[in-house]
Protein backbone atom coordinates (compact mmCIF):
# COMPACT_ATOMS: atom_id res chain seq x y z
CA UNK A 1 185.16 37.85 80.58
CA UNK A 2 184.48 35.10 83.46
CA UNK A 3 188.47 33.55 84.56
CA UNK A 4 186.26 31.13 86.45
CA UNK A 5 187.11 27.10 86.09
CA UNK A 6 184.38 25.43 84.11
CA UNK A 7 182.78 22.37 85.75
CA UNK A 8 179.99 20.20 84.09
CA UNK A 9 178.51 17.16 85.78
CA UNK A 10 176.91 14.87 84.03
CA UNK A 11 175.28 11.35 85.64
CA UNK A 12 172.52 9.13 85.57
CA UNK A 13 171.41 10.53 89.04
CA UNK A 14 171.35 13.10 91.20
CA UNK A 15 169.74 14.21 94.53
CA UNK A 16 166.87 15.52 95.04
CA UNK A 17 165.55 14.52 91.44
CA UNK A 18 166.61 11.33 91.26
CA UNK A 19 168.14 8.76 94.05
CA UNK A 20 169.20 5.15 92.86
CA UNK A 21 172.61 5.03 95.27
CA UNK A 22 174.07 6.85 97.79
CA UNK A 23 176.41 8.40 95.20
CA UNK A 24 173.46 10.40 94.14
CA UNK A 25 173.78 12.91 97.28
CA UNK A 26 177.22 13.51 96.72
CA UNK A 27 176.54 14.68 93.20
CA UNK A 28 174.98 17.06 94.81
CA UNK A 29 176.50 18.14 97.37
CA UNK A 30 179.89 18.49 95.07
CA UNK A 31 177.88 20.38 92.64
CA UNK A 32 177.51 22.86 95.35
CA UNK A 33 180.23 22.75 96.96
CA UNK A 34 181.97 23.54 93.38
CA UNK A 35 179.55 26.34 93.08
CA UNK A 36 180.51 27.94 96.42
CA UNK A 37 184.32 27.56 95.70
CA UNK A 38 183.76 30.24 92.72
CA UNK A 39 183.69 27.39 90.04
CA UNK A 40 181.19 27.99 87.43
CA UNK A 41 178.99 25.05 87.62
CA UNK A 42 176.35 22.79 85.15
CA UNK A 43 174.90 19.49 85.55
CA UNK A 44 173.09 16.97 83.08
CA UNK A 45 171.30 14.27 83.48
CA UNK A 46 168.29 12.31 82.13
CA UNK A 47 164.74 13.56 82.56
CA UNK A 48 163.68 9.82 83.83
CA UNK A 49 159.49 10.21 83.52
CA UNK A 50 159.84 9.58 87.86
CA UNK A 51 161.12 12.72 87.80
CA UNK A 52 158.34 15.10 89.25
CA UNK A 53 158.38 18.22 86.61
CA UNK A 54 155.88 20.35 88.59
CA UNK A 55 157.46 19.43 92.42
CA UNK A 56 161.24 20.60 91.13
CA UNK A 57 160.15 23.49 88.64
CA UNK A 58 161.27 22.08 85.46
CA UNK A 59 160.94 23.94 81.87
CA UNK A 60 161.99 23.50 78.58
CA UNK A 61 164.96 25.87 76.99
CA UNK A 62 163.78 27.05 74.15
CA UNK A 63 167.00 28.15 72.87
CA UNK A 64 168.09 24.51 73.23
CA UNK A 65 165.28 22.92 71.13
CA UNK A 66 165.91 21.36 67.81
CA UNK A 67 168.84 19.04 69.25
CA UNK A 68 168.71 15.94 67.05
CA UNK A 69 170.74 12.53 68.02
CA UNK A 70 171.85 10.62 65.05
CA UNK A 71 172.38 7.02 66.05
CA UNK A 72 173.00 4.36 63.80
CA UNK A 73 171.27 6.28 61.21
CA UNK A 74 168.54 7.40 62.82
CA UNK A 75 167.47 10.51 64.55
CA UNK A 76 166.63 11.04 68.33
CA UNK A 77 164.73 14.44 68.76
CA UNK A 78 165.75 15.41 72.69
CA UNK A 79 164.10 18.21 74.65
CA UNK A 80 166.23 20.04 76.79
CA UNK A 81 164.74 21.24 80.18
CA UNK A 82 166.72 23.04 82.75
CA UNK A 83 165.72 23.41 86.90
CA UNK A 84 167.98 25.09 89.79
CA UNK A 85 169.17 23.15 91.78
CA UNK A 86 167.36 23.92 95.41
CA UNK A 87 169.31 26.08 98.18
CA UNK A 88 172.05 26.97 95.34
CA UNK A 89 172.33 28.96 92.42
CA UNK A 90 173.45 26.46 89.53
CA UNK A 91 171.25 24.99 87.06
CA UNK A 92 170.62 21.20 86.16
CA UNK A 93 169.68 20.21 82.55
CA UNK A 94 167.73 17.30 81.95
CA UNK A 95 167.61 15.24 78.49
CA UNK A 96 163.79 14.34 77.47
CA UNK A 97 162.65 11.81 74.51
CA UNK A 98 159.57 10.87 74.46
CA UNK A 99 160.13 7.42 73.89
CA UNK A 100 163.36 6.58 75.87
CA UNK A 101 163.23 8.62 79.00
CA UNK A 102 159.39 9.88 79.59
CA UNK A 103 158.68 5.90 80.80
CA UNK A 104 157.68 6.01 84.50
CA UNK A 105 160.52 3.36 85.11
CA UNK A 106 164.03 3.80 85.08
CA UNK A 107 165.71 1.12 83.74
CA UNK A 108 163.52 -1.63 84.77
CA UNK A 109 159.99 -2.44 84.40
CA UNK A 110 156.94 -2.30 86.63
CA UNK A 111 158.14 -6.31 87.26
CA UNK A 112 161.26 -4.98 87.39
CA UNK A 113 162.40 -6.82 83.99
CA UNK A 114 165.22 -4.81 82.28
CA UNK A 115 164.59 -2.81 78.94
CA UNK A 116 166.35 -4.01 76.28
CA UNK A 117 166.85 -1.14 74.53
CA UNK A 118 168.86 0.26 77.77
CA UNK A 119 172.14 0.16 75.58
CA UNK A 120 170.09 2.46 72.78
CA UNK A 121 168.96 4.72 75.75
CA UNK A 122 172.79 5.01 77.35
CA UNK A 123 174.00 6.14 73.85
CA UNK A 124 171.54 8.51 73.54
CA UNK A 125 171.52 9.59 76.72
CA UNK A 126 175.85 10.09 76.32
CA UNK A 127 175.58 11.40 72.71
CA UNK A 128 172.97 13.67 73.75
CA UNK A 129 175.06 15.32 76.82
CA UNK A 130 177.69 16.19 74.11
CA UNK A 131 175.77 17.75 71.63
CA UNK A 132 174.07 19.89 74.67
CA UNK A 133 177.10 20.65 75.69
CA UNK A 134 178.17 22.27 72.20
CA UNK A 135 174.57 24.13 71.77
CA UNK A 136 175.59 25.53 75.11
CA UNK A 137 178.92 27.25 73.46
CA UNK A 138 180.31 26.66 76.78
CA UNK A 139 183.55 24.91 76.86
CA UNK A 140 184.26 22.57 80.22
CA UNK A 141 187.53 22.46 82.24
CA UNK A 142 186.72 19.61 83.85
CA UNK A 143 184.02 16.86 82.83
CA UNK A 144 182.98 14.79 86.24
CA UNK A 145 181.13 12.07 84.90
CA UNK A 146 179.34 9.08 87.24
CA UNK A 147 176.86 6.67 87.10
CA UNK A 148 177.49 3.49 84.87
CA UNK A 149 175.42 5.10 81.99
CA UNK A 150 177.63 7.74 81.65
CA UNK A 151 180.60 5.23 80.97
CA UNK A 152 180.98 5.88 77.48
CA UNK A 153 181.33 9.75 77.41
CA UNK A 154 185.57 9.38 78.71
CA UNK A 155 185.69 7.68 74.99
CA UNK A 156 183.61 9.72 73.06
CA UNK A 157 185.13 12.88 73.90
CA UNK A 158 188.57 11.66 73.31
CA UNK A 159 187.35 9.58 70.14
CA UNK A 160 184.90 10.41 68.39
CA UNK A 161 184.53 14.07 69.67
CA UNK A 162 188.21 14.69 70.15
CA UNK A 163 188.51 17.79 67.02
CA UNK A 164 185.77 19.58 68.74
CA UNK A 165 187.20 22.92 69.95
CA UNK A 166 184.72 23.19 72.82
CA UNK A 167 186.27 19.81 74.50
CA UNK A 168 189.78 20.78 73.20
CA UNK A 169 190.52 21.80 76.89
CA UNK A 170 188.32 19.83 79.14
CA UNK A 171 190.10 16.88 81.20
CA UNK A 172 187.83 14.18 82.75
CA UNK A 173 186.64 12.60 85.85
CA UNK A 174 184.87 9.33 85.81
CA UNK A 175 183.49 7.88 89.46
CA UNK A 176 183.52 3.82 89.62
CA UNK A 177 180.42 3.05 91.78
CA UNK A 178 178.81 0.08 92.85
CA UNK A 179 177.40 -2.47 90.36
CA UNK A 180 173.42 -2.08 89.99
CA UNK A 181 172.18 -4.66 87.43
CA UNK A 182 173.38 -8.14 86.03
CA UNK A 183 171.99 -7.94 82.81
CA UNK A 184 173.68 -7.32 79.26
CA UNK A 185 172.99 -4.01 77.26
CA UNK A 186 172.41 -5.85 73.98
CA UNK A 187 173.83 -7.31 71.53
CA UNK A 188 173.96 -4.25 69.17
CA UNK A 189 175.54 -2.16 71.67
CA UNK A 190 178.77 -1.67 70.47
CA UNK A 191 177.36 -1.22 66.75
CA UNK A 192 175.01 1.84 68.71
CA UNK A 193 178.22 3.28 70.30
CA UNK A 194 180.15 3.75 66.97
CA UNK A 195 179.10 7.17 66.66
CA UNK A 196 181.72 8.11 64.15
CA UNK A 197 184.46 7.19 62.29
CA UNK A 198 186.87 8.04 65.07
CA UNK A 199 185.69 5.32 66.88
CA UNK A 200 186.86 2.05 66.02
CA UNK A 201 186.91 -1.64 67.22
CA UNK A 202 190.03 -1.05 69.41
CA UNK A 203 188.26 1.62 71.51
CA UNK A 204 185.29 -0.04 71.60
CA UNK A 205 186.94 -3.82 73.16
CA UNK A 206 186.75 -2.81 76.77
CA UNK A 207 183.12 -2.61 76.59
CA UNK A 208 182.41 -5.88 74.53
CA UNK A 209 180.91 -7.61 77.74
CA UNK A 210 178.30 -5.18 77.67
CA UNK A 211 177.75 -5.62 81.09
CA UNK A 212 177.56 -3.28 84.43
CA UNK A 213 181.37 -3.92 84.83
CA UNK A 214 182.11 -2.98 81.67
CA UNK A 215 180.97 0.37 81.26
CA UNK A 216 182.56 1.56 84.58
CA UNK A 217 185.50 -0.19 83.31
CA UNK A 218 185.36 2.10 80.04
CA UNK A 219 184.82 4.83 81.79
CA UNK A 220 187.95 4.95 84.35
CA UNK A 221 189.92 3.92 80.98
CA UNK A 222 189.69 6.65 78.99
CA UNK A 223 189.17 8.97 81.62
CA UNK A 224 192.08 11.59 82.98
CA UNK A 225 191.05 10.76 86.48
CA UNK A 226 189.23 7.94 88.08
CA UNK A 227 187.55 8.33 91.56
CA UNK A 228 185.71 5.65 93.59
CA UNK A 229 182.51 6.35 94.66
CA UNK A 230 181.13 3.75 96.92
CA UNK A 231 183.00 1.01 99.62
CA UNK A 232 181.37 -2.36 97.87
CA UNK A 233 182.71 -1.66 94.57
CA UNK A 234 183.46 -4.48 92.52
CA UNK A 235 186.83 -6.59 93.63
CA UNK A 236 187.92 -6.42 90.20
CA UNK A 237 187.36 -2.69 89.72
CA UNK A 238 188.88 -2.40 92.92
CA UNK A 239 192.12 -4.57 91.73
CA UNK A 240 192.61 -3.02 87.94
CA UNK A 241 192.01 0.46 88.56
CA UNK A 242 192.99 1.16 92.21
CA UNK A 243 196.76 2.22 91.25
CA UNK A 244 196.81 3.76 87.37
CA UNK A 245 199.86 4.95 86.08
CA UNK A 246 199.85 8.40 85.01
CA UNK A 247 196.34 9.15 86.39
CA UNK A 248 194.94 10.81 89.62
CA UNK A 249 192.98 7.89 91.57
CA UNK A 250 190.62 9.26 94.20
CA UNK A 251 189.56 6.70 96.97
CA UNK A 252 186.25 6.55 98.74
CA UNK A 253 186.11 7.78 101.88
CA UNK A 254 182.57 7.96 103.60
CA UNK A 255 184.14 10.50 106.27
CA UNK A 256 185.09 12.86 103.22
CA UNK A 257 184.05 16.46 103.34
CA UNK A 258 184.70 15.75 99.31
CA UNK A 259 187.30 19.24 99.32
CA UNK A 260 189.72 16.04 98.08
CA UNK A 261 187.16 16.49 95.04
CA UNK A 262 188.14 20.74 94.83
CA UNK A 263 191.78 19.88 95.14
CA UNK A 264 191.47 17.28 92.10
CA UNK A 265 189.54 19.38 89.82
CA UNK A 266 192.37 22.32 90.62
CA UNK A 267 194.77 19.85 89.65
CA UNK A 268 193.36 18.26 86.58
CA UNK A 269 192.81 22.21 85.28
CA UNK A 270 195.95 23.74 85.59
């Protein structure tokens, strides 16, 4: 039986597939940098349609197939594809719907006019990493999550998926990064992100702006661990989460050789 630490990363973006800020080459480069320090390594993220299937060798997982994402009472079919990562041996598995992720946009248009179901897509997209997670029947030591549309999984996991035994053990990261868009994810967002019973009104208050803010501000609350990810991060990110009692802050450092990272995922999983 494998004694090796568990590490899953899950974000919004990730080099070489997908590059939207500079924090997208560190996910990699932690990735395998975890990889070569003997931790046993996964990644997720969404299978944006800019994403070039043939160029980085994607396929579906068969075994995976048949994940359904029940969101406000209806069901999101996802396809799970998996690719390895280039120069390393650790796999990335991307979440594919049809009609959320296959657009050939991220989260803007072609006139670069926001989607307004972008709040439906983030709670699919966060739901979705879960329930992967438990088809995987592999249970994470340490969840590093980053990207603002990954700001909701610190909550879920210790809401509404906090009896599942496969997340019993797993402590988590979440990385504040720079602010990307201005817009609001809708007005049914929070009604979206009440996946469960578990989650209630008082969990779901520091995200009721709806806003880029809040969901990195969600995020670093609920998480174990906050890290900072990028030098122009907002002042009052910067202010409110800089110094957090009773949880491991990690400042940016663009000089890093990101081993800081190694020594906070030791610490988080002892």
């Amino acid at each position: 039986m494998s004694t090796k630490k568990r590490i899953l990363f899950i974000a919004n973006e990730m080099s070489p597939y997908l590059e939207l800020t500079e924090f997208a080459e560190i996910v990699n480069k932690l990735a395998v940098l975890s990889n070569d320090n003997n931790l046993e390594v996964r990644c997720i993220m969404p299978k944006f349609g800019s994403i070039n299937e043939r160029r980085h060798r994607l396929h579906e997982v068969v075994r995976l197939s048949g994940i359904n994402v029940t969101i406000d009472n209806d069901d999101y079919p996802l396809v799970i594809k998996v690719a390895s990562l280039p120069n390393a041996r650790l796999q990335v598995y991307f979440l594919d719907n049809d009609d959320y992720f296959k657009r050939k946009f991220v989260f803007t248009d072609e006139n670069e006019k926001w989607y307004d179901d972008n709040g439906l897509r983030t709670v699919l997209f966060c739901k979705g990493a879960l329930e992967t997670v438990k088809k995987f029947g592999w249970p994470p030591d340490i969840i590093h999550c980053s990207g603002w549309m990954t700001g909701l999984i610190p909550m879920f996991i210790k809401c509404a998926y906090k009896k599942e035994p496969i997340f019993s053990n797993s402590k988590v990261i979440f990385t504040i990064g720079q602010n990307t868009f201005k817009e609001k994810m809708g007005s049914d967002f929070l009604k979206l992100a009440t996946i469960n019973d578990n989650i209630t009104k008082k969990e779901l208050e520091i995200f009721k702006d709806n806003n880029n803010i809040a969901m990195y501000k969600g995020g670093a609350h609920f998480a174990d661990a906050i890290t900072f990810g990028a030098e122009n991060v907002d002042k009052k990110l910067t202010e409110e989460f800089s110094k957090v009692k009773g949880k491991k802050v990690l400042h940016f450092d663009p000089e890093s050789d990101l081993t800081d990272y190694l020594q906070l995922f030791n610490d988080l999983s002892k």
